[in-house]
Protein backbone atom coordinates (compact mmCIF):
# COMPACT_ATOMS: atom_id res chain seq x y z
CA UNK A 1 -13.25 20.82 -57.81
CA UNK A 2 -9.95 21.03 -55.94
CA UNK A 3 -7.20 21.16 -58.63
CA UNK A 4 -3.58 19.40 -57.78
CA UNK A 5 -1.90 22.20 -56.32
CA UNK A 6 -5.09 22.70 -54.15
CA UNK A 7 -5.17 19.02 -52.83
CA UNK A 8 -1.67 18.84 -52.27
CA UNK A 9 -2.02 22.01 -49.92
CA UNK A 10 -5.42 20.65 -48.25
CA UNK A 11 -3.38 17.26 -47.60
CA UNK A 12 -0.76 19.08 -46.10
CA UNK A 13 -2.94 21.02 -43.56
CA UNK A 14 -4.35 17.67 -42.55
CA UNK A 15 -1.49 16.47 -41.61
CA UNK A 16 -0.03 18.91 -39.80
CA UNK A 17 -3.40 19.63 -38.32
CA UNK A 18 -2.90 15.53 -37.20
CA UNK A 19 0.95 16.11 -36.24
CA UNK A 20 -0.12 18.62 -34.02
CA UNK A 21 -2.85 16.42 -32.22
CA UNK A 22 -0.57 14.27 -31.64
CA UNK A 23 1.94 16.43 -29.82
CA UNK A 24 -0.57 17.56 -27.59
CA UNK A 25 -2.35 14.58 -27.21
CA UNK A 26 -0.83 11.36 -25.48
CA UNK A 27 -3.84 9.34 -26.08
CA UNK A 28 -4.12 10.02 -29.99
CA UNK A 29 -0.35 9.75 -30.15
CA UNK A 30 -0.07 6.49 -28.42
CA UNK A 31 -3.25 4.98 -30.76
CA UNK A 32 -1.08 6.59 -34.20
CA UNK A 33 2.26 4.56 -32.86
CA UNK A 34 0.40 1.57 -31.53
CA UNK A 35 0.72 -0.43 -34.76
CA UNK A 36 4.58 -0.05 -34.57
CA UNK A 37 4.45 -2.52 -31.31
CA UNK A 38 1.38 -4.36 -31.68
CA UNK A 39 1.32 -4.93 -35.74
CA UNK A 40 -1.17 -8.08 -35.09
CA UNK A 41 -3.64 -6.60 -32.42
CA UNK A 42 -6.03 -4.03 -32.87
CA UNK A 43 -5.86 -0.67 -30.33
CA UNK A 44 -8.56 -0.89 -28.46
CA UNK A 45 -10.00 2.64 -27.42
CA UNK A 46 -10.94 3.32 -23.78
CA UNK A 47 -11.42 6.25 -21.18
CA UNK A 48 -8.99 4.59 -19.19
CA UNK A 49 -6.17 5.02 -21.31
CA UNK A 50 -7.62 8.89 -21.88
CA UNK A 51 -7.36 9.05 -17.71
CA UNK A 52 -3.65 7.87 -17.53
CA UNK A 53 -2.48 10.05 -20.60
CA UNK A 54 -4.19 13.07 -19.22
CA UNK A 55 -2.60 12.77 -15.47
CA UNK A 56 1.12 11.40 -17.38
CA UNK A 57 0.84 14.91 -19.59
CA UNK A 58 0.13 16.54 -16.46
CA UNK A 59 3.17 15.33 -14.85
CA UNK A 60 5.49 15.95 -18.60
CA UNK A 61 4.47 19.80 -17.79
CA UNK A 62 5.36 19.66 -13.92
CA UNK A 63 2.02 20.15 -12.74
CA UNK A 64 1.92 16.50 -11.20
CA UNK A 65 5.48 15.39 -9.30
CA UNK A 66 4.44 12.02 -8.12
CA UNK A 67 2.41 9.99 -9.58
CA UNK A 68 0.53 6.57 -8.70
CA UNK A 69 -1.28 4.57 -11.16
CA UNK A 70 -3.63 1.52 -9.93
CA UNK A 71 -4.76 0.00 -12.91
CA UNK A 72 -5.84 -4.06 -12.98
CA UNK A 73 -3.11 -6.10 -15.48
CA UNK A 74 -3.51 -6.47 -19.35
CA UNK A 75 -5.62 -2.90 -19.36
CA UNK A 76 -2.07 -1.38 -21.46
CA UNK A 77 -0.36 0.17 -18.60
CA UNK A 78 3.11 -0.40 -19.61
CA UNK A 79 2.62 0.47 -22.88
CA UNK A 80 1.23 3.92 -22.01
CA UNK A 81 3.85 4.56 -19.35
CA UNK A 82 7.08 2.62 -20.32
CA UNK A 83 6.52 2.92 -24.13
CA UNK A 84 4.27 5.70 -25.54
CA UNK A 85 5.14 8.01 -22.73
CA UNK A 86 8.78 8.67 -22.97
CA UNK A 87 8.90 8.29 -26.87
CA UNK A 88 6.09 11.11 -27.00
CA UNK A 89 7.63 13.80 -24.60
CA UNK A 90 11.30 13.08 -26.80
CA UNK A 91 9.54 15.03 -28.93
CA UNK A 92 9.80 18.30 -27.47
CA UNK A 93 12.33 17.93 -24.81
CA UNK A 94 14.53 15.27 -26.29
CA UNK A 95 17.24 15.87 -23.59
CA UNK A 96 15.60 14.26 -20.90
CA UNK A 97 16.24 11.58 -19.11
CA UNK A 98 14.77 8.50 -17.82
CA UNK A 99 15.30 5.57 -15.35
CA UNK A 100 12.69 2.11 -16.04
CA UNK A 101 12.13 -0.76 -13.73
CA UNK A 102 10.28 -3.54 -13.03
CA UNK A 103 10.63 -6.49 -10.91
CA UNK A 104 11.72 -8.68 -13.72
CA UNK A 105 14.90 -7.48 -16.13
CA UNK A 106 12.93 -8.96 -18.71
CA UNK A 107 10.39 -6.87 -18.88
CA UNK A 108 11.99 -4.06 -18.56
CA UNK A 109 14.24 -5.03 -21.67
CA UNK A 110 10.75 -5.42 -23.89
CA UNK A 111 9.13 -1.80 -23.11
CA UNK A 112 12.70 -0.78 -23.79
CA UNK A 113 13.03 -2.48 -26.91
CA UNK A 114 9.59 -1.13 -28.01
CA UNK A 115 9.84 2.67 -27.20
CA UNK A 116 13.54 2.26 -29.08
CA UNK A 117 11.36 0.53 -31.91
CA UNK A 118 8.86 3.72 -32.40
CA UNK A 119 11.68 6.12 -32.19
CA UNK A 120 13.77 4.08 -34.84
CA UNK A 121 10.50 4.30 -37.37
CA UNK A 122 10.25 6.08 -40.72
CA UNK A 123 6.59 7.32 -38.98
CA UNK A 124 8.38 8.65 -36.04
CA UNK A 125 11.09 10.65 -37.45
CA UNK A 126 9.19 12.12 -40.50
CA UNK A 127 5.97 12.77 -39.45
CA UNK A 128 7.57 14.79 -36.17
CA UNK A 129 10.47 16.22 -38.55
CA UNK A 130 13.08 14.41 -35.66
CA UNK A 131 16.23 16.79 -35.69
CA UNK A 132 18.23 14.34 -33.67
CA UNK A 133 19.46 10.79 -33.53
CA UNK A 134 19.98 7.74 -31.29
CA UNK A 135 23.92 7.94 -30.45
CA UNK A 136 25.43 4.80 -32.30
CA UNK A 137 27.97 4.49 -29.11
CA UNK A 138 25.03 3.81 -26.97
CA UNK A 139 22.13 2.22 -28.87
CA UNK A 140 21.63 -1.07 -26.83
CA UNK A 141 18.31 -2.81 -25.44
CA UNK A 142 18.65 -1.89 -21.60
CA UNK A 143 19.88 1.67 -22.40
CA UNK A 144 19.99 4.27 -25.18
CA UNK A 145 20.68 7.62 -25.72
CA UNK A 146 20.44 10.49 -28.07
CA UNK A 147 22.30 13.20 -29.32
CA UNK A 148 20.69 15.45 -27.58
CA UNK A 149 21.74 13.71 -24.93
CA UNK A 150 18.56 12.58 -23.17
CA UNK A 151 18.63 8.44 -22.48
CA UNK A 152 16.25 6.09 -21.59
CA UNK A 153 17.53 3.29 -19.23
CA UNK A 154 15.76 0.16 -18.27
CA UNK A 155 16.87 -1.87 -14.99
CA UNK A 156 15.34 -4.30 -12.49
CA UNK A 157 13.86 -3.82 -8.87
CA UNK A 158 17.26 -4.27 -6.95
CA UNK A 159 19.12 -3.54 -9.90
CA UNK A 160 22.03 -1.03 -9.54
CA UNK A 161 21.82 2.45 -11.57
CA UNK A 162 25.29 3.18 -9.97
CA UNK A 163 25.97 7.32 -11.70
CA UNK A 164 22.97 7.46 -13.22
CA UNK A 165 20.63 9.89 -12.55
CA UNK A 166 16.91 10.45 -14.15
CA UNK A 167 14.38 13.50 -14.58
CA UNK A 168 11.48 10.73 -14.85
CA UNK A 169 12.00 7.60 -12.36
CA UNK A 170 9.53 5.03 -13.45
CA UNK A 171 8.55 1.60 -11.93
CA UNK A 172 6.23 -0.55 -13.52
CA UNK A 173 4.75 -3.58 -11.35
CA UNK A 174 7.70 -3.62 -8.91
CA UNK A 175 6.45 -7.32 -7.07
CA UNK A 176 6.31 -10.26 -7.80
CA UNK A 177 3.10 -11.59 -7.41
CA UNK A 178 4.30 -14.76 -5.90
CA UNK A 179 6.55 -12.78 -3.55
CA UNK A 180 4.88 -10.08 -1.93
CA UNK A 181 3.30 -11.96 0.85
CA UNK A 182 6.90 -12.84 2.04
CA UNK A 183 7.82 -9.50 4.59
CA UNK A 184 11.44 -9.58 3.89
CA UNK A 185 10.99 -9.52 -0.03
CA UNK A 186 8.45 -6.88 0.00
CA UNK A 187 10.34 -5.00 2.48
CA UNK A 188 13.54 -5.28 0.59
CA UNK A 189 11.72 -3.70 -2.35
CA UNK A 190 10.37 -0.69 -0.87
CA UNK A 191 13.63 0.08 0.91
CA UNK A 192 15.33 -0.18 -2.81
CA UNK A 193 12.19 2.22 -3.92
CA UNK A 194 13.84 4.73 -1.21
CA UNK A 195 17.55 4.27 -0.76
CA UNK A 196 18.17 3.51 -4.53
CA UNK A 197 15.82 4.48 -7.37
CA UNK A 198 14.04 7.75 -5.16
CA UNK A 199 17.88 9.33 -4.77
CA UNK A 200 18.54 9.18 -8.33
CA UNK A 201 17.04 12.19 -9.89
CA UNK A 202 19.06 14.71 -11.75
CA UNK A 203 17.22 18.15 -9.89
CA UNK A 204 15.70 17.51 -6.91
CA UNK A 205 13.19 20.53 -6.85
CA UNK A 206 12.11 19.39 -10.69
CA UNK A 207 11.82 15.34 -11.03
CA UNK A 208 9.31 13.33 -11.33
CA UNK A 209 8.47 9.97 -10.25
CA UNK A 210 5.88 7.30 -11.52
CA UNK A 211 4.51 4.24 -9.89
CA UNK A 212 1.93 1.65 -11.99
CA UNK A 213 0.55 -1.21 -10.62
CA UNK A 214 -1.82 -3.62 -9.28
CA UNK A 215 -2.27 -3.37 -5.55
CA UNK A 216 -1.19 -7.19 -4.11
CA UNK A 217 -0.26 -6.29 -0.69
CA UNK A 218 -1.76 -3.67 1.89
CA UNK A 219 1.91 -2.88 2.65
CA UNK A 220 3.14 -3.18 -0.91
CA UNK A 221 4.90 -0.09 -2.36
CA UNK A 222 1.32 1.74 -3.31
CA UNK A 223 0.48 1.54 0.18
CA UNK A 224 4.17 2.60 0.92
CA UNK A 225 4.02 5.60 -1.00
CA UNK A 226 0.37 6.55 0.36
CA UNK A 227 0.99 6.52 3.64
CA UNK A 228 4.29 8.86 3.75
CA UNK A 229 4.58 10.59 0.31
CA UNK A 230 2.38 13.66 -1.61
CA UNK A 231 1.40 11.35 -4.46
CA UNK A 232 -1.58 12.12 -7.12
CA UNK A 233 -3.72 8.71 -7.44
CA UNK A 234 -5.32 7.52 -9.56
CA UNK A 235 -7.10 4.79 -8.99
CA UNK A 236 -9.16 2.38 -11.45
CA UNK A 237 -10.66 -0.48 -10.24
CA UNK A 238 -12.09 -3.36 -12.74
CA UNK A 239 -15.40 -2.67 -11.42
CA UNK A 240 -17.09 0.38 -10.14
CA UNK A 241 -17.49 0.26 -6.67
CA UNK A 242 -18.63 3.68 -5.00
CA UNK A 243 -16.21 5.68 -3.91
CA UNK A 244 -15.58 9.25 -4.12
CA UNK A 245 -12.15 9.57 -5.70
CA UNK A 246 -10.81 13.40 -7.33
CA UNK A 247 -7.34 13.67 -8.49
CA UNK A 248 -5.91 17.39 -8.58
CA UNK A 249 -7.07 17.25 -12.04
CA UNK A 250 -10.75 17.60 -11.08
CA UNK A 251 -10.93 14.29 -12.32
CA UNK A 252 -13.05 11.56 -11.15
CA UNK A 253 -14.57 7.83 -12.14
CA UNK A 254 -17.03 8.50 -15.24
CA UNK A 255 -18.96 5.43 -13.91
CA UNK A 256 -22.28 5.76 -12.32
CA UNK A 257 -23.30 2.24 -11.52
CA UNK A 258 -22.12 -0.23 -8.99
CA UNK A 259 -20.21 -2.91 -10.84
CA UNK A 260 -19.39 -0.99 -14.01
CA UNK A 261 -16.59 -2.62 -15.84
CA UNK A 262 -13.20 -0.60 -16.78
CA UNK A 263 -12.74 -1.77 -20.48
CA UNK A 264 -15.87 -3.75 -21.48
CA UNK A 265 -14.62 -3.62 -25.14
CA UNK A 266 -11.67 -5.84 -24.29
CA UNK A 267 -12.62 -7.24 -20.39
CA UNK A 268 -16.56 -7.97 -20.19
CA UNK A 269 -17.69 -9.83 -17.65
CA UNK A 270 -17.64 -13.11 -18.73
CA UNK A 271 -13.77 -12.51 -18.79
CA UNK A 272 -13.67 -10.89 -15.41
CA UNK A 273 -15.53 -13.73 -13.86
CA UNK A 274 -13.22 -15.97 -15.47
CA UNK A 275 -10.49 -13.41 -13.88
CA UNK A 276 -12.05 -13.68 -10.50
CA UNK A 277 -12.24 -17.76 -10.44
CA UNK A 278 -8.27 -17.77 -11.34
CA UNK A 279 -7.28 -15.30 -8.70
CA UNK A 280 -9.86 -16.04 -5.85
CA UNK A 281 -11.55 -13.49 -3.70
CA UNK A 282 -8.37 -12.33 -1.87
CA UNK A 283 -5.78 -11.67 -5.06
CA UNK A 284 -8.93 -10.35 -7.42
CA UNK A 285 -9.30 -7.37 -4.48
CA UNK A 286 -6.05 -6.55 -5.14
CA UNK A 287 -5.26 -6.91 -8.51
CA UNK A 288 -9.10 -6.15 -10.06
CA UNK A 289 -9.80 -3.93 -7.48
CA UNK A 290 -7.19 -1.90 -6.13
CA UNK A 291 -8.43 -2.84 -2.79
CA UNK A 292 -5.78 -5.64 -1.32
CA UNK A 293 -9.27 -7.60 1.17
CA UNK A 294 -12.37 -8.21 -0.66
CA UNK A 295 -15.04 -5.91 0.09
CA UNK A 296 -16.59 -8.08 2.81
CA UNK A 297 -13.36 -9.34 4.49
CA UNK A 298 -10.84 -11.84 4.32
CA UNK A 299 -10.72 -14.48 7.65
CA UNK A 300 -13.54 -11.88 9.36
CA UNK A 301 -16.35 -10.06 7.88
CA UNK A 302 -17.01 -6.30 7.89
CA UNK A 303 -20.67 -7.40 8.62
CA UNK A 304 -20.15 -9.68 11.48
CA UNK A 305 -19.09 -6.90 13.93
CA UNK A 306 -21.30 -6.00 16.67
CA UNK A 307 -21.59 -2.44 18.19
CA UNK A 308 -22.87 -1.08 21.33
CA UNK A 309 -23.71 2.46 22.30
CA UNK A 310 -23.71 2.26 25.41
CA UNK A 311 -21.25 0.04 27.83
CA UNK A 312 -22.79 -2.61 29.98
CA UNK A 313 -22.94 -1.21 33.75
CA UNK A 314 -21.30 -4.55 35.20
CA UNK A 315 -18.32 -6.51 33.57
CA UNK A 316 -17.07 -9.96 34.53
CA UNK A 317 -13.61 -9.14 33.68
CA UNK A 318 -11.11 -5.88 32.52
CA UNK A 319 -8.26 -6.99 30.34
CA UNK A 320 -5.69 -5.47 28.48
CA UNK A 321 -3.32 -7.24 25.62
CA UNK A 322 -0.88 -5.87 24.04
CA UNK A 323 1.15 -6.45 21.06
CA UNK A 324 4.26 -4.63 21.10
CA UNK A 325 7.47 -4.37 18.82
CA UNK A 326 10.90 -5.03 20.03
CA UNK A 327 12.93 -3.15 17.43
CA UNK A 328 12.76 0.34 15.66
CA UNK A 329 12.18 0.69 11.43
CA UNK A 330 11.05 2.23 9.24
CA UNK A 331 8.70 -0.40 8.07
CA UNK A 332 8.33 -1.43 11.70
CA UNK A 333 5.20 -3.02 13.32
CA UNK A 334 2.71 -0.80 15.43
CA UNK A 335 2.48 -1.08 18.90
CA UNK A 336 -0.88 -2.20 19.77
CA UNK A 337 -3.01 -1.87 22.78
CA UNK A 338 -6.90 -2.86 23.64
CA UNK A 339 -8.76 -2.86 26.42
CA UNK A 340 -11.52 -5.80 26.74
CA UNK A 341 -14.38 -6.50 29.30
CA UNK A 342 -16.72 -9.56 29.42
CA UNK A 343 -20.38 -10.11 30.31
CA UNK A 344 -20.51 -14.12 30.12
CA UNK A 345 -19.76 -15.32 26.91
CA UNK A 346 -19.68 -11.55 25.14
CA UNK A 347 -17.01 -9.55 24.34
CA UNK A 348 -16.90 -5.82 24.72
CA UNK A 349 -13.52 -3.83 23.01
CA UNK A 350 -13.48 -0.87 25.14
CA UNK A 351 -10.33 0.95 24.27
CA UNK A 352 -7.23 0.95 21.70
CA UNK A 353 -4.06 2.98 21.35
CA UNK A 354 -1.85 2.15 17.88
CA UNK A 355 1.68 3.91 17.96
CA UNK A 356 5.55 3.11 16.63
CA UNK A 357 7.35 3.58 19.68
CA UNK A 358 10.60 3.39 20.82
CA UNK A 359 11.50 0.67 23.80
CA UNK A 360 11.00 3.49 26.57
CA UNK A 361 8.39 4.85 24.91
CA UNK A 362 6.23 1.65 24.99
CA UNK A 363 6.86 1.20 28.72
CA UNK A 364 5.01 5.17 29.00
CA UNK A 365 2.66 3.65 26.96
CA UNK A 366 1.46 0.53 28.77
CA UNK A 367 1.89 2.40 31.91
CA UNK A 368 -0.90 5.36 30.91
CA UNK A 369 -3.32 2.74 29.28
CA UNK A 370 -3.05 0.82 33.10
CA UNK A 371 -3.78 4.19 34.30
CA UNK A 372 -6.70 5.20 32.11
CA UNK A 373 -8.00 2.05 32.94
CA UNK A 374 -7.14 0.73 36.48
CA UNK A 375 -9.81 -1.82 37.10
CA UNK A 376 -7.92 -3.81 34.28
CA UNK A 377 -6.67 -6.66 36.57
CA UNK A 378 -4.55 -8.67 33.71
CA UNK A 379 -2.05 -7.35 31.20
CA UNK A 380 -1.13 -10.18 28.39
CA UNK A 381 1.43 -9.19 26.25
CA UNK A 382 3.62 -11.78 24.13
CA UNK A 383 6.33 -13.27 25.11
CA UNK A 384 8.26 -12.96 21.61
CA UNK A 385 11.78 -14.34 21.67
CA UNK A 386 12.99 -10.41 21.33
CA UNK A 387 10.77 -9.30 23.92
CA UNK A 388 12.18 -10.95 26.81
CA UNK A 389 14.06 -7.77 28.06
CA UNK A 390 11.05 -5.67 27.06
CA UNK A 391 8.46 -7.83 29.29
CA UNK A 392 10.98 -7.83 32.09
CA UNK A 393 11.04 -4.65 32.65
CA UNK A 394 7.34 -3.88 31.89
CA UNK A 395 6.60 -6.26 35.31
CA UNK A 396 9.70 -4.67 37.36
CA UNK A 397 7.07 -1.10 37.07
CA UNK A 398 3.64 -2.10 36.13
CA UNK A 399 1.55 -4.87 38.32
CA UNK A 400 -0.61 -7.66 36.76
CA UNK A 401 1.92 -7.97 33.55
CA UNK A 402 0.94 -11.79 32.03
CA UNK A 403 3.57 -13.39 29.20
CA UNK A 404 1.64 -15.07 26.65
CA UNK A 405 3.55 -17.59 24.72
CA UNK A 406 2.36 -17.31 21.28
CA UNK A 407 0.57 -20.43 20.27
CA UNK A 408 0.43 -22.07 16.34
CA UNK A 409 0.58 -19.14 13.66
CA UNK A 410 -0.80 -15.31 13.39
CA UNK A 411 -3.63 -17.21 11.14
CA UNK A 412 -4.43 -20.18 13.07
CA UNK A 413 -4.89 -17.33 16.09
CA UNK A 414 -7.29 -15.22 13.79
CA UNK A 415 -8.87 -18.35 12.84
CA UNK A 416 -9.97 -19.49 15.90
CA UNK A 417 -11.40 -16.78 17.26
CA UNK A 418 -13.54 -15.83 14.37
CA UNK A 419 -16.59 -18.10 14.81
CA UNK A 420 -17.33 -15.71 18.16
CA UNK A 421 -16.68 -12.82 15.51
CA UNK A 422 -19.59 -14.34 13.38
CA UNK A 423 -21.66 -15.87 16.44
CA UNK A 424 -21.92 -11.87 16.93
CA UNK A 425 -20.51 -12.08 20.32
CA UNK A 426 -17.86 -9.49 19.95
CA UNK A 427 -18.56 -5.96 20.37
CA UNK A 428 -17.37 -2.82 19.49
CA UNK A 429 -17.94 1.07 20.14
CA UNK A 430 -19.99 2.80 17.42
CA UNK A 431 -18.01 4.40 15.00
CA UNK A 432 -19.19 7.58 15.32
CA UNK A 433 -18.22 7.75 19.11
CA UNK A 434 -14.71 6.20 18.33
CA UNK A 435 -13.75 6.37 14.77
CA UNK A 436 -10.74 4.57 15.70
CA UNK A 437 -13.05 1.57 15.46
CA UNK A 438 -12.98 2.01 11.57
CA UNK A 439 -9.34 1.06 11.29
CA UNK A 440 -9.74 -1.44 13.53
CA UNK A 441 -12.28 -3.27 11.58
CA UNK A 442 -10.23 -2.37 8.42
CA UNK A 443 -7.18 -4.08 9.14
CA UNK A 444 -9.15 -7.17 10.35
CA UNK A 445 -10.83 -7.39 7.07
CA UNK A 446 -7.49 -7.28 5.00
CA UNK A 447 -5.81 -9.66 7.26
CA UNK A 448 -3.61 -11.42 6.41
CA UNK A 449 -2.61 -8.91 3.42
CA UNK A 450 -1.64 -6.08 5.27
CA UNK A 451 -0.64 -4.79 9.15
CA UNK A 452 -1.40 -7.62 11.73
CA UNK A 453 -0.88 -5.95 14.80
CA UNK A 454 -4.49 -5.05 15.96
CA UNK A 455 -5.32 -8.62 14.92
CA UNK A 456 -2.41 -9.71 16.92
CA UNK A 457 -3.39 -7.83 20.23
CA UNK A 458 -7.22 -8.45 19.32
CA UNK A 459 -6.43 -12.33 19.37
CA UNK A 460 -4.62 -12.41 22.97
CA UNK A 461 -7.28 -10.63 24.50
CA UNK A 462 -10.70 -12.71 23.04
CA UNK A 463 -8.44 -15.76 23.50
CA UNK A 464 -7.36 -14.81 27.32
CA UNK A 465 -11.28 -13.77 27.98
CA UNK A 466 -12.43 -16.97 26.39
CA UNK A 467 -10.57 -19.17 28.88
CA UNK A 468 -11.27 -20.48 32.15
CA UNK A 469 -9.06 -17.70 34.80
CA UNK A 470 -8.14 -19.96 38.15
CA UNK A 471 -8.56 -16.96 40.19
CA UNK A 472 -11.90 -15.10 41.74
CA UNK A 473 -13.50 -12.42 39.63
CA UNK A 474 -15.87 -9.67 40.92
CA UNK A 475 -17.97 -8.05 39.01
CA UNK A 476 -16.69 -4.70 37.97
CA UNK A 477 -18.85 -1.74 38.18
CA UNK A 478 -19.32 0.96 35.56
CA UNK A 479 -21.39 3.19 37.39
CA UNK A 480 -20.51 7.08 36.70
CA UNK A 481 -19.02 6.90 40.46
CA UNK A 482 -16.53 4.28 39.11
CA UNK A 483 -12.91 4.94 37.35
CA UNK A 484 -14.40 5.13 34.06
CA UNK A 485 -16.05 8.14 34.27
């Protein structure tokens, strides 16, 4: 038997053994303080939340810079990252600082309001023996700051931080789900993502910044941030699907069957059904999935592409069609090229080149696809608005140029081309002798959620093979004594 003296010791071992897991733990930390925020809703344990505290410790010692979380909604996201997360590295380095946002000032006022509430708690400050206080000059709901002089500061997507500056720079859910189809509110936040919140970090060769979301958009800022930044991912989909996918961590899925759900103790399948109906196919491959197309298409299939291995000898007609842009970004369209021939009523893609170019670059550009493929006897390319001065000069140097008004909306294009899609009269090259032809079926399957501009190009060309041409047509050869060998 323990006497009183001995239990008191043996209590106090226990909980510093219990302080200490929590200071080196995000996960066990997070389910101590979790009753502080959520007094009437149990914490429900998963390995998810063990995944994002694991990569968000590795970026609190510097061994991850940027971070991307895709995570479907209601699986605690901003609780781990806009709540538990700053409150728990206060405790060591108190003097940091940190920028929040969101696309709604609203919710980046509650995650403030809760992290303030856990580090305003009896639990907090005595069980971590807090030397240091939240400054009573700045103590408000958007910001606060300590006197250590480390702050926490909560704004909006678009919001100004004007003289702040941040070792952390969150953002948590940065569209607006109703928004992000629109180009010009998407763009607008990804160019506030990199003219505003990315230039406000305190030391440039030590920050960090953090991105969680669900994907809604192929061109949304995760797909922003993947396609010209180093960022770790991390990536966890509703449902298993198989895909390799290692973060730096030597971390990977734990899942092992097609189909596995994320958090079955809170979202079993009767609740991501339900999920699914809600959304639809399109917004549950985004938002459930991290995968903005479901997994057999959108408008087209993956499945109802044809491929050949080896071209026809003969073709009815060579075609080009291009879609090209008329003005230079850095969000800007690709310029598009493909090369089509037809036997009757099938379809054979023979070639594509996808580039941003300048103006004079895209002239080069037409010019050596012609070249590369000189029994093409038409060129479409649309006859934008903007493009007037582009298509001008492209028939002043190149012969057999074609304007094609566009006709009814990118959609109504895609549309009607795709029964011929699923009639299986449109080929393609194999994959494995062009693995261009992977992208190319890619963005057709996410369309219209991401880039259009293979769609665009594919459209003119089907559409221009598919009608009736008022002039004489001989057979093209492809013997190995013709241009294309």
């Amino acid at each position: 038997m323990l006497n009183d003296e001995e239990k008191m010791e043996s209590l106090r071992l226990m909980e510093e053994f219990d302080r200490r897991k929590c200071l080196n733990s995000l996960s066990r930390f997070s389910e101590e303080a979790w009753p502080l925020i959520e007094p009437k809703r149990r914490f429900v344990p998963g390995w998810h939340i063990d995944a994002i505290s694991e990569h968000l410790e590795a970026v609190a010692r510097g061994e991850i810079r940027n971070l991307l979380i895709n995570i479907p909604p209601r699986h605690s996201k901003s609780s781990l990252v806009c709540v538990f997360f700053p409150a728990w590295v206060w405790l060591t380095r108190p003097e940091s600082r940190w920028l929040f946002a969101s696309y709604s000032q609203n919710l980046s006022k509650r995650d403030s309001v809760k992290c303030r509430r856990i580090i305003e708690s009896e639990w907090y400050r005595k069980k971590f023996m807090i030397d240091w206080e939240l400054a009573g000059d700045q103590n408000e709901k958007m910001k606060f700051q300590n006197t250590r002089e480390g702050y926490r500061l909560a704004t909006s997507v678009g919001g100004t931080a004007t003289g702040e500056g941040g070792d952390f720079l969150v953002c948590d859910d940065p569209h607006k789900a109703l928004e992000v189809h629109s180009e010009t509110k998407r763009n607008r936040v990804l160019e506030w993502w990199d003219e505003e919140m990315s230039t406000r970090a305190n030391d440039p060769k030590t920050f960090s910044k953090i991105i969680v979301m669900q994907r809604l958009h192929d061109r949304d800022l995760s797909g922003h941030v993947l396609s010209k930044d180093d960022y770790e991912h991390l990536c966890l989909p509703a449902e298993y699907e198989p895909r390799v996918h290692f973060t730096s961590l030597n971390w990977s899925d734990p899942r092992k069957e097609e189909g596995e759900l994320l958090w079955p103790e809170r979202f079993g399948k009767k609740e991501i059904d339900a999920l699914k109906s809600e959304l639809g196919s399109m917004a549950a491959a985004g938002q459930l999935q991290q995968r903005p197309a479901p997994a057999e298409g959108n408008i087209v299939r993956r499945n109802w592409w044809r491929f050949y291995n080896r071209r026809p000898e003969k073709f009815d007609k060579i075609i080009q069609a291009w879609d090209l842009t008329f003005k230079d970004s850095e969000h800007g369209d690709w310029c598009v090229g493909t090369c089509w021939g037809s036997i009757g009523a099938e379809k054979y893609l023979l070639d594509m080149t996808r580039e941003r170019l300048s103006f004079t670059s895209q002239l080069s550009a037409v010019q050596n696809f012609k070249n590369k493929w000189p029994d093409t006897r038409a060129i479409y390319v649309e006859s934008a608005a903007n493009g007037e001065a582009l298509i001008d000069t492209l028939k002043k140097k190149i012969p057999g140029i074609m304007a094609v008004p566009p006709r009814g909306s990118k959609m109504a294009r895609a549309q009607a081309i795709s029964p011929q899609i699923e009639a299986g009269q449109i080929y393609l090259p194999s994959p494995e002798s062009a693995p261009w032809v992977s992208e190319f079926i890619e963005e057709w399957a996410i369309f219209p959620n991401g880039h259009d501009d293979i769609v665009d190009s594919s459209t003119y060309g089907i559409t221009q093979l598919t009608q009736t041409v008022n002039f004489d047509w001989a057979p093209i050869s492809m013997t190995k004594e013709s241009s294309w060998k």
